[in-house]
PDB file of N, CA and C in Angstrom:
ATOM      1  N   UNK A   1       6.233   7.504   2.660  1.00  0.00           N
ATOM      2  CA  UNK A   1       7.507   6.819   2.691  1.00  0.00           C
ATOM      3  C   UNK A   1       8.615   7.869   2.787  1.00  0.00           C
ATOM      4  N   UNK A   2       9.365   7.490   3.596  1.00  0.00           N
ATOM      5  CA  UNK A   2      11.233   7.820   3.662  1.00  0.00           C
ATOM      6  C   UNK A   2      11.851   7.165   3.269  1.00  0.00           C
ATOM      7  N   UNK A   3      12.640   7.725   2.266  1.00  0.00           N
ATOM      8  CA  UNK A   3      13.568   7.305   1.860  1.00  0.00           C
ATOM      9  C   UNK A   3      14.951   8.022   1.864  1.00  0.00           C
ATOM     10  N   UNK A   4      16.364   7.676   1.709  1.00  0.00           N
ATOM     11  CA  UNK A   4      17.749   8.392   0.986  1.00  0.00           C
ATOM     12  C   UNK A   4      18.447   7.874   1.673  1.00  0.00           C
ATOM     13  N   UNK A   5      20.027   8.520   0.961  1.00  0.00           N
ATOM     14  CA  UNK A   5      20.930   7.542   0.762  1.00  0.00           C
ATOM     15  C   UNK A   5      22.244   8.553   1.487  1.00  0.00           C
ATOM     16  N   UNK A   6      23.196   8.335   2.207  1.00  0.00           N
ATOM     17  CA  UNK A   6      24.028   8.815   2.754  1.00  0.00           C
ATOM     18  C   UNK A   6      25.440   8.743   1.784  1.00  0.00           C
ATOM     19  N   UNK A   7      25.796  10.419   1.490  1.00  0.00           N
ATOM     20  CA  UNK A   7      27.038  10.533   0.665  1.00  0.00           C
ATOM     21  C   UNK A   7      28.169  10.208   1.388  1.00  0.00           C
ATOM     22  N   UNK A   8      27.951  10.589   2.657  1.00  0.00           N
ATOM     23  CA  UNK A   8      29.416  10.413   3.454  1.00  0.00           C
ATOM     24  C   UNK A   8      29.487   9.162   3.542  1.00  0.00           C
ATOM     25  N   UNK A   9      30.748   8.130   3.090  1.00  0.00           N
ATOM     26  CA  UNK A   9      31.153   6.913   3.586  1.00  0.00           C
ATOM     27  C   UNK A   9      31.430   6.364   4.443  1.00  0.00           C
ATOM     28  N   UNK A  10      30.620   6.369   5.864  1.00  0.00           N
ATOM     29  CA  UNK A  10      31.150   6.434   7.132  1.00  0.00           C
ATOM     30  C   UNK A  10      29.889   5.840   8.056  1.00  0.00           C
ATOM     31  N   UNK A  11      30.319   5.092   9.375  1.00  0.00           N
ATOM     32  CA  UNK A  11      29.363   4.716   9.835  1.00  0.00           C
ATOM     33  C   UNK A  11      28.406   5.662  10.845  1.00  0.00           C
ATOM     34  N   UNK A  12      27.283   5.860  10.817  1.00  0.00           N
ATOM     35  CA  UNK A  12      26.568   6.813  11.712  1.00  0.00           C
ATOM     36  C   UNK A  12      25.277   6.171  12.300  1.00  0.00           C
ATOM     37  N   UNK A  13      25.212   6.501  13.568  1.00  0.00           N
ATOM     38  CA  UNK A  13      23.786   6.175  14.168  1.00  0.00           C
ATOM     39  C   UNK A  13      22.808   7.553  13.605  1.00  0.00           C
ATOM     40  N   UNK A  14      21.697   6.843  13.153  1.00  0.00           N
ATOM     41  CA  UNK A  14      21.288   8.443  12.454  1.00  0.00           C
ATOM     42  C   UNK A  14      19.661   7.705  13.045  1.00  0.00           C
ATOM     43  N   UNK A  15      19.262   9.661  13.223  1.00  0.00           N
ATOM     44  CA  UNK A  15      17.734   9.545  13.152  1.00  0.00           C
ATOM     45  C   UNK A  15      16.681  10.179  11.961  1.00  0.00           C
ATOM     46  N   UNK A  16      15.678   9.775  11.670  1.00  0.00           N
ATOM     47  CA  UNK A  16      15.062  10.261  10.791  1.00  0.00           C
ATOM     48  C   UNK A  16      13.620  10.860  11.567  1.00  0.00           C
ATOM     49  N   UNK A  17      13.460  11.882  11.578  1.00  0.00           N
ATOM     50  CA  UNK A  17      11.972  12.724  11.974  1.00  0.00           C
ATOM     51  C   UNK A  17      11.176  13.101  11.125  1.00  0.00           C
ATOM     52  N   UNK A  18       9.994  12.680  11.029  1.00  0.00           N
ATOM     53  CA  UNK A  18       9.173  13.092   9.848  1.00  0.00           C
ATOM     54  C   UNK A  18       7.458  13.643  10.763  1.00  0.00           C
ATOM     55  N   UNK A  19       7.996  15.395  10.489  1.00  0.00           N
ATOM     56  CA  UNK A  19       7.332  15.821  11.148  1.00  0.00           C
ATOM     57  C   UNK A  19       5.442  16.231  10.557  1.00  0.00           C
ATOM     58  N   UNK A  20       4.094  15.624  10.873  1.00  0.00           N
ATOM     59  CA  UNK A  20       3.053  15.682  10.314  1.00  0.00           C
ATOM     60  C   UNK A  20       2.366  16.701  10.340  1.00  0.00           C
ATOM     61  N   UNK A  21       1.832  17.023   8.841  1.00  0.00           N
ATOM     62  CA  UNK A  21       0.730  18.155   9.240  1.00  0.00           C
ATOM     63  C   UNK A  21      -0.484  17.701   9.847  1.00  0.00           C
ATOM     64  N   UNK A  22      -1.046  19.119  10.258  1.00  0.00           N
ATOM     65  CA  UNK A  22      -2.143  19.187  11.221  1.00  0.00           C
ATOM     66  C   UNK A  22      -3.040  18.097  10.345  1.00  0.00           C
ATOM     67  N   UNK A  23      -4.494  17.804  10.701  1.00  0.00           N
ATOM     68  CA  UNK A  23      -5.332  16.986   9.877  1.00  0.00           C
ATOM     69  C   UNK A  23      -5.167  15.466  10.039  1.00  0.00           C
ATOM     70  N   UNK A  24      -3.819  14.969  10.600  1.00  0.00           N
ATOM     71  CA  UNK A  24      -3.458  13.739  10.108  1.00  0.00           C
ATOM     72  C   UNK A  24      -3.103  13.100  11.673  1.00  0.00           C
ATOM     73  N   UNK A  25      -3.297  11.530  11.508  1.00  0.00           N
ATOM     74  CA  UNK A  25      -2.886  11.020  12.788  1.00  0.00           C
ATOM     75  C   UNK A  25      -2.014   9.760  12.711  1.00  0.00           C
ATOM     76  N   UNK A  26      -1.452   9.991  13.352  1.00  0.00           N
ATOM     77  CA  UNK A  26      -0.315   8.134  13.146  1.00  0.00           C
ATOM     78  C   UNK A  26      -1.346   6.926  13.584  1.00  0.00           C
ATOM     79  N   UNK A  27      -1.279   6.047  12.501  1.00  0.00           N
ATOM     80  CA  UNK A  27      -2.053   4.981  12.544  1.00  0.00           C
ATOM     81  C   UNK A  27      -1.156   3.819  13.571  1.00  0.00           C
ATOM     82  N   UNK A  28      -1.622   3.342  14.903  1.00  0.00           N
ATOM     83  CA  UNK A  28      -0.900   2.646  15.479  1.00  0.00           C
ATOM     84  C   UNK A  28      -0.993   1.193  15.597  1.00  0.00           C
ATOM     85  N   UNK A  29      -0.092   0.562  15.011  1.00  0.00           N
ATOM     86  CA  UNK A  29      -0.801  -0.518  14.734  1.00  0.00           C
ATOM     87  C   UNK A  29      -0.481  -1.616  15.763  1.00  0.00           C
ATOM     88  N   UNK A  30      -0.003  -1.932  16.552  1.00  0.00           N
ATOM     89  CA  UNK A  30      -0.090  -1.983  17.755  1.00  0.00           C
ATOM     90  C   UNK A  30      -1.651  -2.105  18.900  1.00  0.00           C
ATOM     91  N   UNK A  31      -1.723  -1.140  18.230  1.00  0.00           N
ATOM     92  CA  UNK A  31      -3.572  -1.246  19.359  1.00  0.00           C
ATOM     93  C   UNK A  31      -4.218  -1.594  18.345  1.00  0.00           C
ATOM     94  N   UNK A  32      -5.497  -2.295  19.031  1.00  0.00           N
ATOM     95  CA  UNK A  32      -6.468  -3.036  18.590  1.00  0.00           C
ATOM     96  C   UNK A  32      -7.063  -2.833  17.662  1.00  0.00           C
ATOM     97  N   UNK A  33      -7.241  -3.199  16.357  1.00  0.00           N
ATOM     98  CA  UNK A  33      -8.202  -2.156  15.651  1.00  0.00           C
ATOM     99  C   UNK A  33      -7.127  -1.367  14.152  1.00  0.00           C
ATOM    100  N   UNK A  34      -5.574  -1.667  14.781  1.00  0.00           N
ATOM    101  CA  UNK A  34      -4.848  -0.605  13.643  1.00  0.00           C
ATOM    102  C   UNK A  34      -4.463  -1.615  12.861  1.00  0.00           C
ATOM    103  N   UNK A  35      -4.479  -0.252  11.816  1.00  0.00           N
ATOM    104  CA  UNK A  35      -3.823  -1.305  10.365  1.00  0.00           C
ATOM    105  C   UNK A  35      -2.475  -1.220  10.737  1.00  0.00           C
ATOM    106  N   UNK A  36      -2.039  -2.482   9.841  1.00  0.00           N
ATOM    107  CA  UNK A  36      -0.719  -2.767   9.816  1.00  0.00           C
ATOM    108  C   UNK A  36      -0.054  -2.039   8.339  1.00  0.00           C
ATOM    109  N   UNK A  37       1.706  -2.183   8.921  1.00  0.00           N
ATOM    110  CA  UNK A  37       2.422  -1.747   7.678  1.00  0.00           C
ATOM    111  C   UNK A  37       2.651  -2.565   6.905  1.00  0.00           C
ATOM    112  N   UNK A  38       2.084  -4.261   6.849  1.00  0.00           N
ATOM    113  CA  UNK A  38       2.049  -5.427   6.074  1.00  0.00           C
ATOM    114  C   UNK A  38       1.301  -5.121   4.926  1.00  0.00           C
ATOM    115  N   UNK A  39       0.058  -4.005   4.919  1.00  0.00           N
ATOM    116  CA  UNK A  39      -0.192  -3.275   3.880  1.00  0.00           C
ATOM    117  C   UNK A  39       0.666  -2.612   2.950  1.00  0.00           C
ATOM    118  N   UNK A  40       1.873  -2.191   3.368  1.00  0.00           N
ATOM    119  CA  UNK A  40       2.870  -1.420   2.468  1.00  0.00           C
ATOM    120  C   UNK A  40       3.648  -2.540   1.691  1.00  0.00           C
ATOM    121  N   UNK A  41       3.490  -3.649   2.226  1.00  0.00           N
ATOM    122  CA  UNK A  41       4.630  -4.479   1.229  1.00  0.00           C
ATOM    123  C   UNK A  41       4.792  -4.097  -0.507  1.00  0.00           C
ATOM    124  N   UNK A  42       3.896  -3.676  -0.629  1.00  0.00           N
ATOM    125  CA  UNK A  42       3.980  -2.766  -1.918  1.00  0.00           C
ATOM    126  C   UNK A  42       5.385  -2.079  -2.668  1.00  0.00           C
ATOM    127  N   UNK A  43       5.692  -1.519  -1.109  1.00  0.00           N
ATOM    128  CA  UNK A  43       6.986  -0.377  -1.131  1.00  0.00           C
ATOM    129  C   UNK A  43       8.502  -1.224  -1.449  1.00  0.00           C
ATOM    130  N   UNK A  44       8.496  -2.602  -0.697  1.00  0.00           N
ATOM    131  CA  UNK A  44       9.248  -3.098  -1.071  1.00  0.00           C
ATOM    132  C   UNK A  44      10.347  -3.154   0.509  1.00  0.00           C
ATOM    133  N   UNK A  45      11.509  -3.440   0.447  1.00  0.00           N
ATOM    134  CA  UNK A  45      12.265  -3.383   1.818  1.00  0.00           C
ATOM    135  C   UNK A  45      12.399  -2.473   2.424  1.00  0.00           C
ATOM    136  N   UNK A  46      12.004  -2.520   3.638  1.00  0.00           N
ATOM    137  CA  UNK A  46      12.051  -1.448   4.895  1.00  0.00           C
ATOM    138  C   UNK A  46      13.270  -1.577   5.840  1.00  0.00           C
ATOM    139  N   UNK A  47      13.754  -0.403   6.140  1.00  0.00           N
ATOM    140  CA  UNK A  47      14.749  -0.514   7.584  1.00  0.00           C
ATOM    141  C   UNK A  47      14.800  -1.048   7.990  1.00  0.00           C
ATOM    142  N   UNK A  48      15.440  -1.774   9.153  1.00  0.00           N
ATOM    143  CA  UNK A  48      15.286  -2.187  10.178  1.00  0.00           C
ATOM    144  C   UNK A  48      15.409  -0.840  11.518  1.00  0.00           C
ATOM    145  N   UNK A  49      14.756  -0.376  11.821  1.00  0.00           N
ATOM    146  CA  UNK A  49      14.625   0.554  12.682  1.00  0.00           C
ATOM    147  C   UNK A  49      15.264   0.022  14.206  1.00  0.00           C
ATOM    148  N   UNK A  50      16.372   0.405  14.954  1.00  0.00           N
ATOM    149  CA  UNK A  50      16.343   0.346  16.438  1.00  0.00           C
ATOM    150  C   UNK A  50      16.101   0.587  17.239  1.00  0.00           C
ATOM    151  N   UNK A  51      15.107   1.705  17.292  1.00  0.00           N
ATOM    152  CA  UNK A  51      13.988   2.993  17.861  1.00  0.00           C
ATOM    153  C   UNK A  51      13.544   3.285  17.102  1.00  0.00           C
ATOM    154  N   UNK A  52      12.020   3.040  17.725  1.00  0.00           N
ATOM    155  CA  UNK A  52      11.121   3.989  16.472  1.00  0.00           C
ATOM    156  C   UNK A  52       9.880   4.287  17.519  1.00  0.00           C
ATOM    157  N   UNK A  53       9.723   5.377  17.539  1.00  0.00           N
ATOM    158  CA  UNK A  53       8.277   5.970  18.147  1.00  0.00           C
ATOM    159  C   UNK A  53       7.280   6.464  17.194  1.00  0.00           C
ATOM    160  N   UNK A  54       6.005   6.732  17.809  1.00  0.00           N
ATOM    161  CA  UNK A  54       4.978   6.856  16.620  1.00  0.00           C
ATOM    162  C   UNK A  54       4.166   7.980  17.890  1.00  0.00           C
ATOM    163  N   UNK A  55       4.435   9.699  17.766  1.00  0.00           N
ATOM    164  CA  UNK A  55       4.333  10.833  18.780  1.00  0.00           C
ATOM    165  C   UNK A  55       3.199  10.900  18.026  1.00  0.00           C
ATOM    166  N   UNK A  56       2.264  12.167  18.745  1.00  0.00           N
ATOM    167  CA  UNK A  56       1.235  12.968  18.104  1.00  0.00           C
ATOM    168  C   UNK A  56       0.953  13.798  17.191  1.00  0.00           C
ATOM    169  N   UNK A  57       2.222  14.185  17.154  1.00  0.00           N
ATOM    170  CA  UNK A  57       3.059  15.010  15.399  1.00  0.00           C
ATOM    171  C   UNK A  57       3.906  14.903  14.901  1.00  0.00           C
ATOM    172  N   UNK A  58       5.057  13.477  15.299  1.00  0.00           N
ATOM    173  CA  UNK A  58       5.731  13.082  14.258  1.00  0.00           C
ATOM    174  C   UNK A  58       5.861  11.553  14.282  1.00  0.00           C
ATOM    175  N   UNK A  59       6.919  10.915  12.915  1.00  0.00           N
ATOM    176  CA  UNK A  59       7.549   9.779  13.099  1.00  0.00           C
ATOM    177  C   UNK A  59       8.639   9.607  13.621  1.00  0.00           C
ATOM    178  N   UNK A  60       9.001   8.702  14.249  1.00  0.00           N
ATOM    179  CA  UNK A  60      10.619   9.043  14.713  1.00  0.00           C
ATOM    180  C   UNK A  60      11.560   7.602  14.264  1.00  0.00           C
ATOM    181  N   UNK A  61      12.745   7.400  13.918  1.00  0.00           N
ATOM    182  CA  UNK A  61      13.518   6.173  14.162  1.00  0.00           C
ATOM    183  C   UNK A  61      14.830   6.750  14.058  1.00  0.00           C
ATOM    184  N   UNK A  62      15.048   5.520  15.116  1.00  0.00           N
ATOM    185  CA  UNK A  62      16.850   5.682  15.133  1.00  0.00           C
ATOM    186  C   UNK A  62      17.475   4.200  14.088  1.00  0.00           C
ATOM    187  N   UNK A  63      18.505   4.135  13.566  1.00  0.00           N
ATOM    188  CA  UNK A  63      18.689   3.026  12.635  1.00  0.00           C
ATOM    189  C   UNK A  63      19.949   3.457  12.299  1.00  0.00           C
ATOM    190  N   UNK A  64      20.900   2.596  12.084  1.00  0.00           N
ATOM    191  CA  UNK A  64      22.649   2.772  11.580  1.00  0.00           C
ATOM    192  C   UNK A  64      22.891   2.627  10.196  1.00  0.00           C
ATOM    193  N   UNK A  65      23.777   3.386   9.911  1.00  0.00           N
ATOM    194  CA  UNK A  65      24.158   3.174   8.359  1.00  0.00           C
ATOM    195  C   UNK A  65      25.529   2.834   8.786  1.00  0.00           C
ATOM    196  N   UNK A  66      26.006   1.229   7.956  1.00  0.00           N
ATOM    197  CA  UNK A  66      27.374   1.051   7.660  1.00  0.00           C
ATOM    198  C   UNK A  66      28.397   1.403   6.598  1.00  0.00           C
ATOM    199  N   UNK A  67      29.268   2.382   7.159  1.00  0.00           N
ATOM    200  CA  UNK A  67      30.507   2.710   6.651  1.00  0.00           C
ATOM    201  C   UNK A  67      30.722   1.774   5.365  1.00  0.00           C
ATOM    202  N   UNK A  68      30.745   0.376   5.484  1.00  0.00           N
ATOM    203  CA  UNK A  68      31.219  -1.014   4.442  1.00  0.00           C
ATOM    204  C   UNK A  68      29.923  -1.373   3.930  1.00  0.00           C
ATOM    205  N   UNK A  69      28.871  -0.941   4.506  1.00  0.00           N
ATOM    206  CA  UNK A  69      27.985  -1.784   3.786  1.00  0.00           C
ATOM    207  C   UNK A  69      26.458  -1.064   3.677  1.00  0.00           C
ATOM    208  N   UNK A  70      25.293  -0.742   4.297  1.00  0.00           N
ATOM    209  CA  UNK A  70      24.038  -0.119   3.551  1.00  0.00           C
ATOM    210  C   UNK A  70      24.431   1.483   3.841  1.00  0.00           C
ATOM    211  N   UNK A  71      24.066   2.450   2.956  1.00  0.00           N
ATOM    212  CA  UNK A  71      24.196   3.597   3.605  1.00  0.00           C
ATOM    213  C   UNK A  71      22.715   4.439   2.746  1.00  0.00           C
ATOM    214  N   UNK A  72      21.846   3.721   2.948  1.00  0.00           N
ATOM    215  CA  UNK A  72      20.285   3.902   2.245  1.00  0.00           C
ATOM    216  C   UNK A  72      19.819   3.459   3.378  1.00  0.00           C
ATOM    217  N   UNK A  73      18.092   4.432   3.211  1.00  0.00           N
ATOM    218  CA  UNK A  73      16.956   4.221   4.612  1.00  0.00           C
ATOM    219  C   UNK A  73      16.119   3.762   3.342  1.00  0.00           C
ATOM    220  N   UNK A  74      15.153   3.143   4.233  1.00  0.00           N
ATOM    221  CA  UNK A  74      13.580   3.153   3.678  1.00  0.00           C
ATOM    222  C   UNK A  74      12.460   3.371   4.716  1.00  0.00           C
ATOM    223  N   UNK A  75      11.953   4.094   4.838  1.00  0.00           N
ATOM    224  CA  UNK A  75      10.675   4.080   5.996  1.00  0.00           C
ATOM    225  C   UNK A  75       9.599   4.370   5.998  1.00  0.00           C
ATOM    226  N   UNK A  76       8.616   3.623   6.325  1.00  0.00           N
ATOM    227  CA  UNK A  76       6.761   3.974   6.031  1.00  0.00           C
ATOM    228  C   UNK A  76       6.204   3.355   7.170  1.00  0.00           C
ATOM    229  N   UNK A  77       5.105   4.190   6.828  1.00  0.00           N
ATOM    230  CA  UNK A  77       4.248   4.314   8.126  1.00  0.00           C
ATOM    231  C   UNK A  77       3.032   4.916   7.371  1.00  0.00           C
ATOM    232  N   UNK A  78       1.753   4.128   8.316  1.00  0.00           N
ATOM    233  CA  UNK A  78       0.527   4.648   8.135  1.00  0.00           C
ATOM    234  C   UNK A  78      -0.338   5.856   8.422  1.00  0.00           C
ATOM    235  N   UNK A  79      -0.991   6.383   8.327  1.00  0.00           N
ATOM    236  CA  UNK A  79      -1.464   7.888   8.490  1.00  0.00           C
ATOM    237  C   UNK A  79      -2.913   8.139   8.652  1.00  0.00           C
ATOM    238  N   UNK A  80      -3.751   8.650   9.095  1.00  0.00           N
ATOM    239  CA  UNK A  80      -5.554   8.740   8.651  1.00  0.00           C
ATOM    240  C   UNK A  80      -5.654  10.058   8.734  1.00  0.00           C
ATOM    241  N   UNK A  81      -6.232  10.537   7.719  1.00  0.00           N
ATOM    242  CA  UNK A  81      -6.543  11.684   7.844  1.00  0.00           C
ATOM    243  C   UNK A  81      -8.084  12.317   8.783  1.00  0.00           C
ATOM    244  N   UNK A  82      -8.028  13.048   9.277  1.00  0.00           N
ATOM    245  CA  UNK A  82      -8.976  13.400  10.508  1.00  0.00           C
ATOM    246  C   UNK A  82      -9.626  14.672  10.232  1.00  0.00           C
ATOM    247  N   UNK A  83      -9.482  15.636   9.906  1.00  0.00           N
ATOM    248  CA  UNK A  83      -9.437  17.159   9.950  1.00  0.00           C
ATOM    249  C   UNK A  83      -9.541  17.292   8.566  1.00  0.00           C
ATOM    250  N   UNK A  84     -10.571  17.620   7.410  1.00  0.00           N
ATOM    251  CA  UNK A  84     -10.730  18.600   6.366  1.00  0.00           C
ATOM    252  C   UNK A  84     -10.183  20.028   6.745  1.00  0.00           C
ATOM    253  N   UNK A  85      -9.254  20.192   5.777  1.00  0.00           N
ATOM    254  CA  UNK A  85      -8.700  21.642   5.316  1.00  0.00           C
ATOM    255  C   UNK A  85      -7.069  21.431   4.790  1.00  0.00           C
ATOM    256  N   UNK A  86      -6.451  22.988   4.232  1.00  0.00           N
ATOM    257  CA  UNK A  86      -5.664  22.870   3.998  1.00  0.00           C
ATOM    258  C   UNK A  86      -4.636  22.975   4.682  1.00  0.00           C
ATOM    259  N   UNK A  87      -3.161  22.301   4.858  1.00  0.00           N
ATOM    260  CA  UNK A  87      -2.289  22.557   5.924  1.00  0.00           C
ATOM    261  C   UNK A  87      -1.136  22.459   5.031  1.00  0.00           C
ATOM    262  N   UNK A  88       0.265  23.139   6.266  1.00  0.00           N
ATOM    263  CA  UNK A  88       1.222  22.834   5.487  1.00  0.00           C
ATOM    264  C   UNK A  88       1.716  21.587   6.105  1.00  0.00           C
ATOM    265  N   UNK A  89       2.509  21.128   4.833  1.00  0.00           N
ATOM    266  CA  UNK A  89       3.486  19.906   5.191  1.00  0.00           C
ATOM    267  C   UNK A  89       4.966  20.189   5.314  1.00  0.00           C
ATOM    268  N   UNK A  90       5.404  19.842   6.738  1.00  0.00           N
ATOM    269  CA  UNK A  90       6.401  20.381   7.175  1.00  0.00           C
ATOM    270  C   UNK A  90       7.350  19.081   6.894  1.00  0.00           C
ATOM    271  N   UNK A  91       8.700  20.291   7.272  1.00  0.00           N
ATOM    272  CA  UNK A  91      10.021  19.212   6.364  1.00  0.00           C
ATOM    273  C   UNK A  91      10.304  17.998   7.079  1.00  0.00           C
ATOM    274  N   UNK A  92      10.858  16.636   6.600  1.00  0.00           N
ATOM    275  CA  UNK A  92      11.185  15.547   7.302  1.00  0.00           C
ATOM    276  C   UNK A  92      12.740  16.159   6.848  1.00  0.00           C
ATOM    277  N   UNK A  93      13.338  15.471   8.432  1.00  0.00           N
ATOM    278  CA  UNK A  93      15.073  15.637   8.382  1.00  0.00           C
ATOM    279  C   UNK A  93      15.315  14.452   8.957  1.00  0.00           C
ATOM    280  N   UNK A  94      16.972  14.245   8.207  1.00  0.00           N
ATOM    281  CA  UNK A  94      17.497  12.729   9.428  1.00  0.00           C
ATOM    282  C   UNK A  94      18.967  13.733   9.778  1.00  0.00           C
ATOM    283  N   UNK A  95      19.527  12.658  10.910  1.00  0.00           N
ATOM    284  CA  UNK A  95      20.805  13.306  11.425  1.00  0.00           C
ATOM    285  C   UNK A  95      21.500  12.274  12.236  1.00  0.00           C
ATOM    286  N   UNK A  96      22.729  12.508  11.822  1.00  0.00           N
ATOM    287  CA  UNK A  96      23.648  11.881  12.550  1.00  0.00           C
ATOM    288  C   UNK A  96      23.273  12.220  14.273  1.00  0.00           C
ATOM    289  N   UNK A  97      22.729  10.918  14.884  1.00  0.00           N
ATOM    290  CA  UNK A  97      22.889  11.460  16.500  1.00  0.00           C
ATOM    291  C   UNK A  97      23.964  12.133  17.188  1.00  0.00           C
ATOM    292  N   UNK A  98      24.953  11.575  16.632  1.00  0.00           N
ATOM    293  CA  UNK A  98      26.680  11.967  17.698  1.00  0.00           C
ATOM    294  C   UNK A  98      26.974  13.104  17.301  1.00  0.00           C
ATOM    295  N   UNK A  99      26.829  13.373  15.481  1.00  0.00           N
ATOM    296  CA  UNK A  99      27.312  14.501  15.095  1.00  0.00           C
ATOM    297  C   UNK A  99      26.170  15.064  13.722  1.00  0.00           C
ATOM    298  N   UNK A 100      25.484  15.710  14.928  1.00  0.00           N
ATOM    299  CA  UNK A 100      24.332  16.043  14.127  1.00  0.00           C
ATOM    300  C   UNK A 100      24.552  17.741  12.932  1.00  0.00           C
ATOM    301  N   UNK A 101      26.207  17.892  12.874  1.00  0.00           N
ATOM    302  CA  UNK A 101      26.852  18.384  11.653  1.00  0.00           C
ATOM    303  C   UNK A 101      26.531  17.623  10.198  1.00  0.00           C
ATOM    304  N   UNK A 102      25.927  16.380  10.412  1.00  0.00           N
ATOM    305  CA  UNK A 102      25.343  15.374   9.223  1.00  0.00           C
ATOM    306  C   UNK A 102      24.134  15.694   9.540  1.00  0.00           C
ATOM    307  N   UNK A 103      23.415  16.229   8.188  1.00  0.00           N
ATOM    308  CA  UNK A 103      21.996  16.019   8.121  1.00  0.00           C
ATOM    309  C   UNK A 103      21.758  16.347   6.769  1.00  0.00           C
ATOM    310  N   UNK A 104      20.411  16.120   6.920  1.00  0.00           N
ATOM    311  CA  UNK A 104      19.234  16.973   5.688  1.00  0.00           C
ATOM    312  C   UNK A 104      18.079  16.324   5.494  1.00  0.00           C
ATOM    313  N   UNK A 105      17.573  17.685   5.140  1.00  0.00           N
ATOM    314  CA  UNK A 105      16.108  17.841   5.126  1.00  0.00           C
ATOM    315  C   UNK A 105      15.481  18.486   3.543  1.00  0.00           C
ATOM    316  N   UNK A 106      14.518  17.754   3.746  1.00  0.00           N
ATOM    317  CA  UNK A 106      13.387  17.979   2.322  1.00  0.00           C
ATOM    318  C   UNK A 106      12.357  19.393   2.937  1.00  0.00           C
ATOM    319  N   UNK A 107      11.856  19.715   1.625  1.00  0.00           N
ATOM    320  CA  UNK A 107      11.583  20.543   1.320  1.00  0.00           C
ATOM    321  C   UNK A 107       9.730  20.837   2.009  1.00  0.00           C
ATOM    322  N   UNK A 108       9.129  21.992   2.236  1.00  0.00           N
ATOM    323  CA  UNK A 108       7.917  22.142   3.035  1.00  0.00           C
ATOM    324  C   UNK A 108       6.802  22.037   1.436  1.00  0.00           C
ATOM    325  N   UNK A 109       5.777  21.787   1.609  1.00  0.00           N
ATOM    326  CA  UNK A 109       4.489  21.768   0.999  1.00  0.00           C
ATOM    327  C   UNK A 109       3.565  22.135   1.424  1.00  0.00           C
ATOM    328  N   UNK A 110       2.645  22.222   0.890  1.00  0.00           N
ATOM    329  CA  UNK A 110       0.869  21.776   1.288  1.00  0.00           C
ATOM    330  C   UNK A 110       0.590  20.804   0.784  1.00  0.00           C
ATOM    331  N   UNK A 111      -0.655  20.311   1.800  1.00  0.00           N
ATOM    332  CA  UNK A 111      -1.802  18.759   1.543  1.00  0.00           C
ATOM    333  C   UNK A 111      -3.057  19.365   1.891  1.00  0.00           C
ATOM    334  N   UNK A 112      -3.906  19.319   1.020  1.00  0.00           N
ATOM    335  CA  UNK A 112      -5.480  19.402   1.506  1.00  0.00           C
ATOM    336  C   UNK A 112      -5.865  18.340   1.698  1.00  0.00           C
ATOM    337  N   UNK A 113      -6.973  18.301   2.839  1.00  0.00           N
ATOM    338  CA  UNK A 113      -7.675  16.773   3.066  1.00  0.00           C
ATOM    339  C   UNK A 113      -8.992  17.409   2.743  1.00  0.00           C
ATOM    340  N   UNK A 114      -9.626  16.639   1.887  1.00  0.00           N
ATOM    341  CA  UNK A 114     -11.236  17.144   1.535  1.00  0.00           C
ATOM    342  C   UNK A 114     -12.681  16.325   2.476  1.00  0.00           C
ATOM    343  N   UNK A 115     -13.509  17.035   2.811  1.00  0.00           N
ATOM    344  CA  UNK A 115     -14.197  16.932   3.504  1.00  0.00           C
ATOM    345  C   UNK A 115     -15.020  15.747   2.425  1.00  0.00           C
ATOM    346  N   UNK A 116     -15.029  14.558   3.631  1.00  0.00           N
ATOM    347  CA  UNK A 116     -16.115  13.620   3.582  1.00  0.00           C
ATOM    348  C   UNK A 116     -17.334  13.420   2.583  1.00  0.00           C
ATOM    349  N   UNK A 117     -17.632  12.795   1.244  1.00  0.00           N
ATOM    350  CA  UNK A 117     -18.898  13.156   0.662  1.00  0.00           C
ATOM    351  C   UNK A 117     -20.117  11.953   1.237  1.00  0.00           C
TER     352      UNK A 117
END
């Protein structure tokens, strides 16, 4: 999940990129066979996304925050892990499209995926 909340009071078309480590694949749910994010209802309210792609190494959406009224994301998406070993987990950032002087980004990690018993 993505989540946060925009300090500036102002309206922005913003994107959020959430870039994946190696090991892992976007679950598409769309084709035949994929799980859905009706599984996450868990998480609770999601974006409404106005673009959203699902690449080979990242997430992508475009989605507006209003100046008067939401200036919070929420976003999830499914994942499978493929590849045992350790990798790093690289930073997710969002940004103002027009004035991509608005942003930020979280911090890098590691994820091990453990091999199959």
């Amino acid at each position: 999940m993505i989540h946060g909340e925009s300090k500036e009071k102002r309206s922005q078309q913003a994107m959020v990129v959430d870039l994946l480590p190696a090991g892992f694949e976007l679950e598409n749910e769309r084709l035949e066979g994929g799980r859905s994010r009706e599984e996450l209802r868990w998480i609770g309210d999601l974006t409404k996304a106005k673009h959203e792609e699902l690449r080979d190494d990242r997430y992508v959406a475009a989605f507006d925050l209003d100046r008067y009224g939401r200036q919070t994301f929420r976003f999830a998406y499914l994942v499978r892990a493929v590849s045992p070993g350790e990798f790093t987990l690289p930073a997710s950032y969002v940004e103002d499209m027009y004035q991509p002087t608005y942003f930020a980004r979280t911090g890098m990690s590691r994820v091990t995926i453990l091999p199959q018993e």
